[in-house]
PDB file of N, CA and C in Angstrom:
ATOM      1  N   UNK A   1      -5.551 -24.902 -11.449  1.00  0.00           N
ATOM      2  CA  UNK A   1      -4.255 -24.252 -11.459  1.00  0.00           C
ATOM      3  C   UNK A   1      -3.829 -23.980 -10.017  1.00  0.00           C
ATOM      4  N   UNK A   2      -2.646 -24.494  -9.656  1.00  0.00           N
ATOM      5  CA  UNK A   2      -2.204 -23.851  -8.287  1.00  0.00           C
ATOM      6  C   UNK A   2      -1.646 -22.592  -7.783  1.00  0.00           C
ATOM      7  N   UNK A   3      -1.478 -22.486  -6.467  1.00  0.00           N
ATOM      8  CA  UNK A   3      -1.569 -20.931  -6.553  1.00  0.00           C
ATOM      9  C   UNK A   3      -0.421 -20.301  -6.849  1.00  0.00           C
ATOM     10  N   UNK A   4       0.606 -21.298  -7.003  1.00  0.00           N
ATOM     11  CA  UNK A   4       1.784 -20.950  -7.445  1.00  0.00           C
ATOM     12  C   UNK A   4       2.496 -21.062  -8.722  1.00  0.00           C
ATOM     13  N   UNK A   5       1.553 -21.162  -9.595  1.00  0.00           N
ATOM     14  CA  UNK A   5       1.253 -21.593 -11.181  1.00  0.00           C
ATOM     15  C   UNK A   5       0.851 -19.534 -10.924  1.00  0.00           C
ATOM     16  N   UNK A   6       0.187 -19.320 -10.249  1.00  0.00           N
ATOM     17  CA  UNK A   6      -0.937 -17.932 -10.777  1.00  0.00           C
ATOM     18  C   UNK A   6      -0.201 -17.141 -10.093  1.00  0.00           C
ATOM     19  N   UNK A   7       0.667 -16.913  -8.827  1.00  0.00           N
ATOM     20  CA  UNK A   7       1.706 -16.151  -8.836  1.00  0.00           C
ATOM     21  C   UNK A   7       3.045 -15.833  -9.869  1.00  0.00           C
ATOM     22  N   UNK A   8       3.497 -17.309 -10.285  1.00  0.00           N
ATOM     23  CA  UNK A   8       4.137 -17.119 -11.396  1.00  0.00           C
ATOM     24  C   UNK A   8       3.789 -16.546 -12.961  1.00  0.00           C
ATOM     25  N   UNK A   9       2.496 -17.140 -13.071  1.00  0.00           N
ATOM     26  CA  UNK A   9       2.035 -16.165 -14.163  1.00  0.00           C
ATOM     27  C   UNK A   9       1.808 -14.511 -13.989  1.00  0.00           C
ATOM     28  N   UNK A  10       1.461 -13.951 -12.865  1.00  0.00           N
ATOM     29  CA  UNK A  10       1.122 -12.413 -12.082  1.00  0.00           C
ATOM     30  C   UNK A  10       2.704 -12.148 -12.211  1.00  0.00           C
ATOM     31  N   UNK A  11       3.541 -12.604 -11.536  1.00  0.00           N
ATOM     32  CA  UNK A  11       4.955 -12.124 -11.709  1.00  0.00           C
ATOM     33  C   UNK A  11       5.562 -11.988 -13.264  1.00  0.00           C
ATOM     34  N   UNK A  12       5.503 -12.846 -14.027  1.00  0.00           N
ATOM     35  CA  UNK A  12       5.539 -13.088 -15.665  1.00  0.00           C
ATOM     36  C   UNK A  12       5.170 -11.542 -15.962  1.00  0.00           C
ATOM     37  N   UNK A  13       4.067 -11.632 -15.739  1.00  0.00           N
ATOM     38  CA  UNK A  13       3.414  -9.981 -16.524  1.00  0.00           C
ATOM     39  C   UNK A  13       3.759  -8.989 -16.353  1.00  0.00           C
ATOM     40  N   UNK A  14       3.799  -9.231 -14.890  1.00  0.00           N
ATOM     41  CA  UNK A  14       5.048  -7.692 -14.003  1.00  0.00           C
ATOM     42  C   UNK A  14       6.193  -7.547 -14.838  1.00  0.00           C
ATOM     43  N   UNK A  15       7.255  -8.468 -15.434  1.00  0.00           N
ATOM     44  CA  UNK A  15       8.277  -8.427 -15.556  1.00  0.00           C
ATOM     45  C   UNK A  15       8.045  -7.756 -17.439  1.00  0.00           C
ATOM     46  N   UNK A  16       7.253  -9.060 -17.658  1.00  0.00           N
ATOM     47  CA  UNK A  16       7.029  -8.477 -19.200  1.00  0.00           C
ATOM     48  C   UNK A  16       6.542  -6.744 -19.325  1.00  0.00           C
ATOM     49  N   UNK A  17       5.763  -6.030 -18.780  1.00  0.00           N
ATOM     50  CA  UNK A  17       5.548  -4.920 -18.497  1.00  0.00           C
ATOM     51  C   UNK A  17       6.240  -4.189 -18.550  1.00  0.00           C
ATOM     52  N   UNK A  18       7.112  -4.528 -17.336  1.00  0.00           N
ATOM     53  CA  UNK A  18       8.567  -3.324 -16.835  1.00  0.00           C
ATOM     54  C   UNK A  18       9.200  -3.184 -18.006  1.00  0.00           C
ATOM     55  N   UNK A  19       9.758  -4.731 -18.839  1.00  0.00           N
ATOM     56  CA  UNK A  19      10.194  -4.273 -19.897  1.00  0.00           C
ATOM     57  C   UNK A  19       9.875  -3.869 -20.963  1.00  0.00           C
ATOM     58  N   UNK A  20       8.823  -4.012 -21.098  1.00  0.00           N
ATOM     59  CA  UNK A  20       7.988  -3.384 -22.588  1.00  0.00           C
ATOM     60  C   UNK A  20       7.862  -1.887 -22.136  1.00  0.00           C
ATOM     61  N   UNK A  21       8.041  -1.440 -21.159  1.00  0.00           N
ATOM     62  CA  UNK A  21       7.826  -0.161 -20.990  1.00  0.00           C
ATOM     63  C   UNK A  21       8.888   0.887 -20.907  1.00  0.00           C
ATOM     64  N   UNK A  22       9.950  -0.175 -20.000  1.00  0.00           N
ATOM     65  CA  UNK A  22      11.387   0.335 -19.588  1.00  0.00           C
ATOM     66  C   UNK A  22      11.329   1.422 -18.253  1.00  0.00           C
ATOM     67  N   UNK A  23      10.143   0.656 -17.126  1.00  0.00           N
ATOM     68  CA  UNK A  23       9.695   1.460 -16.266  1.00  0.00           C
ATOM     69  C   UNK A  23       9.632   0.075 -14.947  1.00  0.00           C
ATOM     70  N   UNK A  24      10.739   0.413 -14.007  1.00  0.00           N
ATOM     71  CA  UNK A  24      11.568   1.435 -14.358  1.00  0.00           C
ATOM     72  C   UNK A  24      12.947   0.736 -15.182  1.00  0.00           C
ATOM     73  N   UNK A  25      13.788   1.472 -15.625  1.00  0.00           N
ATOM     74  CA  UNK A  25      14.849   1.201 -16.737  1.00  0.00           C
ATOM     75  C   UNK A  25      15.920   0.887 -15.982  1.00  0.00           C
ATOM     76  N   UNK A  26      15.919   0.374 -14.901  1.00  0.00           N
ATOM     77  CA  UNK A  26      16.604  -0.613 -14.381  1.00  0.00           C
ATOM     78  C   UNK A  26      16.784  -2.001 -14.426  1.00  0.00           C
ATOM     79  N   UNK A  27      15.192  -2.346 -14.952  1.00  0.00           N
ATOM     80  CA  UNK A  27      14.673  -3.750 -14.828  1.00  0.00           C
ATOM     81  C   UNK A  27      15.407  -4.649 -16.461  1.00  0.00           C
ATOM     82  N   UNK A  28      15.367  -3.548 -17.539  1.00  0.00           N
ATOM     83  CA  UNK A  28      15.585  -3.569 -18.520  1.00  0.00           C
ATOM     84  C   UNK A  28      17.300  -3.825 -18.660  1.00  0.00           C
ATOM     85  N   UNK A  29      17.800  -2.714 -17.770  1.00  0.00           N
ATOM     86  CA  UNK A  29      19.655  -2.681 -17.888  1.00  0.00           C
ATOM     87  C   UNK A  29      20.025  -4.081 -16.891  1.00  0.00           C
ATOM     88  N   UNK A  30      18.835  -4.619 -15.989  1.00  0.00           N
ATOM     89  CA  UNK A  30      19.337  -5.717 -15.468  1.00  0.00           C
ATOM     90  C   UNK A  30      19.180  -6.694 -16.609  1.00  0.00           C
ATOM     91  N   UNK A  31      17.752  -7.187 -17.392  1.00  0.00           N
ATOM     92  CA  UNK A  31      17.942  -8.250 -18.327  1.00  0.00           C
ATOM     93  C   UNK A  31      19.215  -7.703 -19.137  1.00  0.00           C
ATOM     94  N   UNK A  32      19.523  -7.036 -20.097  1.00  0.00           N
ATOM     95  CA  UNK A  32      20.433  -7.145 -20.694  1.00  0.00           C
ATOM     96  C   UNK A  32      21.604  -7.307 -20.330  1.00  0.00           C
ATOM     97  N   UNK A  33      21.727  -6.806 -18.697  1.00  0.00           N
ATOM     98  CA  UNK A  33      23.206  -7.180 -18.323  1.00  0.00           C
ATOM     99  C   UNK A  33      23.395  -8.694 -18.523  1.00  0.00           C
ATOM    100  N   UNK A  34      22.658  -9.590 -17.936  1.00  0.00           N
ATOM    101  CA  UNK A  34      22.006 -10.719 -17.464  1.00  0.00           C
ATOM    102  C   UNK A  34      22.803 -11.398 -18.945  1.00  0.00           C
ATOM    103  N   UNK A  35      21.573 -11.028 -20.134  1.00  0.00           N
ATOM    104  CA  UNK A  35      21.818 -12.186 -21.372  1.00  0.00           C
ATOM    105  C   UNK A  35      22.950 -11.933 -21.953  1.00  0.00           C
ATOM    106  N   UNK A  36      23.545 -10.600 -21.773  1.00  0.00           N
ATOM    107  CA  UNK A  36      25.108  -9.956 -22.171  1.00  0.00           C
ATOM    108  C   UNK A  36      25.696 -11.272 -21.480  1.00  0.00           C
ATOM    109  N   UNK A  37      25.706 -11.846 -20.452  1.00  0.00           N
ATOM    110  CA  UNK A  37      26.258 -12.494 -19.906  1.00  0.00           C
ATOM    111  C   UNK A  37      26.268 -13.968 -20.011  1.00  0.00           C
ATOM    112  N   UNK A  38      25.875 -14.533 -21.061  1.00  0.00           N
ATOM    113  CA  UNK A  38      25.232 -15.326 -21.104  1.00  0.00           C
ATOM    114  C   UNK A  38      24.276 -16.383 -20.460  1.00  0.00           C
ATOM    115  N   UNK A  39      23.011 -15.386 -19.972  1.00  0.00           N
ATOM    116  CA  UNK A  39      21.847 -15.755 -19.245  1.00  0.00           C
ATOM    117  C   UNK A  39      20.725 -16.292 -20.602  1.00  0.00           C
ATOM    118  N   UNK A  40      19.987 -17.137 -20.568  1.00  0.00           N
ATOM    119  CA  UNK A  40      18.517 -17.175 -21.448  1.00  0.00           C
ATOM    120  C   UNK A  40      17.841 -16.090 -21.127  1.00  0.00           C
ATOM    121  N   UNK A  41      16.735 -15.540 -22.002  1.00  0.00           N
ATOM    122  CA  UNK A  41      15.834 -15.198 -21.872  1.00  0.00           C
ATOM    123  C   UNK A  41      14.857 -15.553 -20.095  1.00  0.00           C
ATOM    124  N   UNK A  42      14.929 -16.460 -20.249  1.00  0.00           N
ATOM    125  CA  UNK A  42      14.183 -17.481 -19.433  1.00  0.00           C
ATOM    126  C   UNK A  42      14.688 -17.128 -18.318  1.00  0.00           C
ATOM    127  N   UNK A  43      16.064 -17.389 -18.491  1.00  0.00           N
ATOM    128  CA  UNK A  43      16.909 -17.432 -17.063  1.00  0.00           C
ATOM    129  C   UNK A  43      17.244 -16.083 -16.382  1.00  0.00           C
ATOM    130  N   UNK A  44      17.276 -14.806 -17.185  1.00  0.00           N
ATOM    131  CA  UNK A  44      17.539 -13.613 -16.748  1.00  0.00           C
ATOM    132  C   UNK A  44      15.564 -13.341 -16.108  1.00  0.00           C
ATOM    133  N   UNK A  45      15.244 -13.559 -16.485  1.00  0.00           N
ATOM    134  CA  UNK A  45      13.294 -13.365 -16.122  1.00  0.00           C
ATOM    135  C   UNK A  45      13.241 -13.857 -14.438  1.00  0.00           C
ATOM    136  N   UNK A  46      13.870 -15.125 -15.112  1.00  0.00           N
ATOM    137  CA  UNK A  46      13.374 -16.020 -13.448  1.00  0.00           C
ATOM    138  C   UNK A  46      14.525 -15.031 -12.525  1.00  0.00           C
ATOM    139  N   UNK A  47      15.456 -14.516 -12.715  1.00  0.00           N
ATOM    140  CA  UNK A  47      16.168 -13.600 -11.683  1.00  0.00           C
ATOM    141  C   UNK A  47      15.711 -12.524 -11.011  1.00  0.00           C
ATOM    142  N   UNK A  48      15.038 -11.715 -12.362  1.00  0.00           N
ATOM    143  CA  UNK A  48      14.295 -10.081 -12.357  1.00  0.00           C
ATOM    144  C   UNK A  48      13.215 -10.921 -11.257  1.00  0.00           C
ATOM    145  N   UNK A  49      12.958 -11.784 -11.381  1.00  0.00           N
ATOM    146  CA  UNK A  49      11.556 -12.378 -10.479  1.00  0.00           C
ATOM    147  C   UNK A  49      11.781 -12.713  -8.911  1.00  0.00           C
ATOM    148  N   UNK A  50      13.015 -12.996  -8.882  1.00  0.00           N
ATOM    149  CA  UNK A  50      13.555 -13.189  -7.717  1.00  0.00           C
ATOM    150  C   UNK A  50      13.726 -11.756  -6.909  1.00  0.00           C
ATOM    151  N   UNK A  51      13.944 -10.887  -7.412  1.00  0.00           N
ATOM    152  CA  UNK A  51      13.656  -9.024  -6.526  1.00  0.00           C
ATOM    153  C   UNK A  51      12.382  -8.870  -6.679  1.00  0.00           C
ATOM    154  N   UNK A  52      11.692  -9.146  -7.535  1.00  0.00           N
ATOM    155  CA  UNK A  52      10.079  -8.712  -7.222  1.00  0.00           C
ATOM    156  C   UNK A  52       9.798  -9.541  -6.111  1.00  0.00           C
ATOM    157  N   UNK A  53       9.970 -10.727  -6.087  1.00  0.00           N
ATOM    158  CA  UNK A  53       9.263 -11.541  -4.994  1.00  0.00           C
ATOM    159  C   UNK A  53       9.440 -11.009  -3.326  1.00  0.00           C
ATOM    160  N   UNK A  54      10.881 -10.627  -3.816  1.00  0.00           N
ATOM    161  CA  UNK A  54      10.939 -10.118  -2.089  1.00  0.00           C
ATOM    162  C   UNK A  54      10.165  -9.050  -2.006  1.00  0.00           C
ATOM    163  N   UNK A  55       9.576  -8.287  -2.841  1.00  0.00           N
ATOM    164  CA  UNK A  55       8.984  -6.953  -2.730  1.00  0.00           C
ATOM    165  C   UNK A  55       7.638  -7.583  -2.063  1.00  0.00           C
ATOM    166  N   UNK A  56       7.175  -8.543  -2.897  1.00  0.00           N
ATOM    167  CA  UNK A  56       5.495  -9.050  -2.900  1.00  0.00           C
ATOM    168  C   UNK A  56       5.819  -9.644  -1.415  1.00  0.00           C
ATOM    169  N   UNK A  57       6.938 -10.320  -1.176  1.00  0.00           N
ATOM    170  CA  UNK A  57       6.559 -11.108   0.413  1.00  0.00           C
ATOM    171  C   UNK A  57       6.825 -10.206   1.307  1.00  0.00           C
ATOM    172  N   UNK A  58       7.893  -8.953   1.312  1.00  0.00           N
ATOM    173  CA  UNK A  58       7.335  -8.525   2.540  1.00  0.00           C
ATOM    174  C   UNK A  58       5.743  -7.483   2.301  1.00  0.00           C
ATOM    175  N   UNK A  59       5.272  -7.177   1.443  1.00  0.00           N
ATOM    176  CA  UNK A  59       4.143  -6.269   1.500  1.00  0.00           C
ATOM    177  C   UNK A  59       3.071  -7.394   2.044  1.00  0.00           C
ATOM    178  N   UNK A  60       3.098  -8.765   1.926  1.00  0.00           N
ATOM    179  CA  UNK A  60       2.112  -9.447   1.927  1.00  0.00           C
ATOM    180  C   UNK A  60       2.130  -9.859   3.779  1.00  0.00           C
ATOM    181  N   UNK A  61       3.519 -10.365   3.960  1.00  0.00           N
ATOM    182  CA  UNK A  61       3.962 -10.740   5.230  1.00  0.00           C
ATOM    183  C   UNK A  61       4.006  -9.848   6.381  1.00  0.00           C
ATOM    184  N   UNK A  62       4.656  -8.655   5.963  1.00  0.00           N
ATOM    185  CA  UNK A  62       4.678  -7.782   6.953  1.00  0.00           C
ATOM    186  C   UNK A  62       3.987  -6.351   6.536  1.00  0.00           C
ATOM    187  N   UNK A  63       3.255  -6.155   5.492  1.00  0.00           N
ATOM    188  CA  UNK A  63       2.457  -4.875   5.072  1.00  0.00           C
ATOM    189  C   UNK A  63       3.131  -4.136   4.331  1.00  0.00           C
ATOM    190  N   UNK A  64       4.629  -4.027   4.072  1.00  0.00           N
ATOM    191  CA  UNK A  64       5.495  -3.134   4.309  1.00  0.00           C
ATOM    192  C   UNK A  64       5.169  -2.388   2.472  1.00  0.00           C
ATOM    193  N   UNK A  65       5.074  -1.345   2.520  1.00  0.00           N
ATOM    194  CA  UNK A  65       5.120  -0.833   1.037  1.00  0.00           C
ATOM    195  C   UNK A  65       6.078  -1.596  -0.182  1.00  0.00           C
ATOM    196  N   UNK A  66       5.871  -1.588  -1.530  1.00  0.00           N
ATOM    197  CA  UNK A  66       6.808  -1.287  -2.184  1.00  0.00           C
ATOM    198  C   UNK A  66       8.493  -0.174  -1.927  1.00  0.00           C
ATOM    199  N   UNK A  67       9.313  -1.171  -1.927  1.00  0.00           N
ATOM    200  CA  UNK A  67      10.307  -0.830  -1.786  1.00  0.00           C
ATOM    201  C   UNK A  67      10.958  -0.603  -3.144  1.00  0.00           C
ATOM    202  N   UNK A  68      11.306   0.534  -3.347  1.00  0.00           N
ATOM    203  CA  UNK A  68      11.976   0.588  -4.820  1.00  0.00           C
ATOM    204  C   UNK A  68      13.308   0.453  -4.811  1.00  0.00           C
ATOM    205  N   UNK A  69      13.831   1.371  -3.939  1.00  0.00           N
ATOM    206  CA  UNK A  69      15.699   1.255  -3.377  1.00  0.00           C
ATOM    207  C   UNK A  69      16.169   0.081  -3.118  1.00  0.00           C
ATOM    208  N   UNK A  70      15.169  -0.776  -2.423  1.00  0.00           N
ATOM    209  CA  UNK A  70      15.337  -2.266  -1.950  1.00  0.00           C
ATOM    210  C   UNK A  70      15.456  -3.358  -3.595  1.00  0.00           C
ATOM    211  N   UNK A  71      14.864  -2.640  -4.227  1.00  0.00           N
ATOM    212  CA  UNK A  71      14.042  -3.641  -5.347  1.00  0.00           C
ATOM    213  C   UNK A  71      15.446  -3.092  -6.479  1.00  0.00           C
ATOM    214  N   UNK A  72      15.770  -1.678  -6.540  1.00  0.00           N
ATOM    215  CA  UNK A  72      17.332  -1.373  -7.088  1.00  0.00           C
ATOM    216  C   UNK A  72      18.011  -2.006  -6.769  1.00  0.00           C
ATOM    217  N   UNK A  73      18.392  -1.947  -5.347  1.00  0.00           N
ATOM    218  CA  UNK A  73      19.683  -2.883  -5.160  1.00  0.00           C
ATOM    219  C   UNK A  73      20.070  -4.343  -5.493  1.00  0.00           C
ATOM    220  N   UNK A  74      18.811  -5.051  -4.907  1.00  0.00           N
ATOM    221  CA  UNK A  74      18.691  -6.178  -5.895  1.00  0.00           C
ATOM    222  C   UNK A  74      18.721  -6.788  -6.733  1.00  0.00           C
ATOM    223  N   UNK A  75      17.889  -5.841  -8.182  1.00  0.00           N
ATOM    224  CA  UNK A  75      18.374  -5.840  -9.330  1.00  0.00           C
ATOM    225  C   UNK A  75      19.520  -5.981  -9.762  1.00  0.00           C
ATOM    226  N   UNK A  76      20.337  -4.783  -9.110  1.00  0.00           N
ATOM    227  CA  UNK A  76      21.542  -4.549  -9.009  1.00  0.00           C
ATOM    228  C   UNK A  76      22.569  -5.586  -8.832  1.00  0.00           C
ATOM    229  N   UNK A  77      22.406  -6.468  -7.546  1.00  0.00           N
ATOM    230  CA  UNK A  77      23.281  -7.304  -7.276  1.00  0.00           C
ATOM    231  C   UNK A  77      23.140  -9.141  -8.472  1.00  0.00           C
ATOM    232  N   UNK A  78      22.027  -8.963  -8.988  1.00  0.00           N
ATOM    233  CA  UNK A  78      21.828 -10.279  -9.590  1.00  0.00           C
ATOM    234  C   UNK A  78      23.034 -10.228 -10.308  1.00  0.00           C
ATOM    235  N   UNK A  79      23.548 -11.302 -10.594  1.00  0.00           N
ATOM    236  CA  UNK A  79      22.928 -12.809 -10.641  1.00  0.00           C
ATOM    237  C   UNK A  79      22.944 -13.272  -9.655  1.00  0.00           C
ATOM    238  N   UNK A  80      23.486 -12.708  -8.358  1.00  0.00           N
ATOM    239  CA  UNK A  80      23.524 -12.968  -6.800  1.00  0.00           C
ATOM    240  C   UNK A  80      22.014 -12.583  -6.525  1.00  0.00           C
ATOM    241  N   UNK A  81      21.807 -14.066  -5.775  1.00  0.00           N
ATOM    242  CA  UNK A  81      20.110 -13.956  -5.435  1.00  0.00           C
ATOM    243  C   UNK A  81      19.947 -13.394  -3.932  1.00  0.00           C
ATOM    244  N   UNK A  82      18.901 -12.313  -3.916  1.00  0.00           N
ATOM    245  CA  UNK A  82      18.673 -11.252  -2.715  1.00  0.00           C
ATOM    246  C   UNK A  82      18.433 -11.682  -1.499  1.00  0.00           C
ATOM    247  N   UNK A  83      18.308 -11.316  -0.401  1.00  0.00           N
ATOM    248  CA  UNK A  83      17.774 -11.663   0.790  1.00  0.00           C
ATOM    249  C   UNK A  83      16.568 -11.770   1.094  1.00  0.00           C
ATOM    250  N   UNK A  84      15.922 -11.732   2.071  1.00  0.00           N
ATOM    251  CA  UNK A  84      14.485 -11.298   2.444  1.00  0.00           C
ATOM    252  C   UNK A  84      14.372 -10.232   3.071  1.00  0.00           C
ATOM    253  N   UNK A  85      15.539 -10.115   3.897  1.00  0.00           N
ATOM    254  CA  UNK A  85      15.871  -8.870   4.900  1.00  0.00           C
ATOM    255  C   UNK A  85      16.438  -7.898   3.455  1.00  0.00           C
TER     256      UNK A  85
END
């Protein structure tokens, strides 16, 4: 398996999580905005995945904590995909 097969599966779970939990209940008001909109399943996931990732690359790249405000806004702005900065 490559390592980007096993990040995508690690991200998968994150996402499935947040929403099975509704923690935090942002992640949740983003999918539904998302498929309200007519997004897939699939396709609103791979978005929510696109703000986690920036979270995971800068903690990995530059150390930097979990950003939650960063990781709101993001959410926030999808279906517009986030920055890195």
């Amino acid at each position: 398996m490559k390592q980007q097969d096993n990040i995508r599966i690690i991200l998968e779970g994150i996402i499935d999580k947040q929403l099975k939990h509704n923690q935090p209940p942002e992640t949740l008001q983003t999918y539904n905005r998302l498929v309200d909109n007519a997004y897939t399943d699939e396709e609103a996931r791979l978005l929510i995945s696109r703000a986690l990732q920036i979270e995971l690359y800068r903690l990995m790249h530059f150390a930097e904590p979990f950003n939650k405000n960063r990781f709101l806004k993001n959410l926030h702005q999808l279906p517009d995909l986030p920055d890195v900065d």
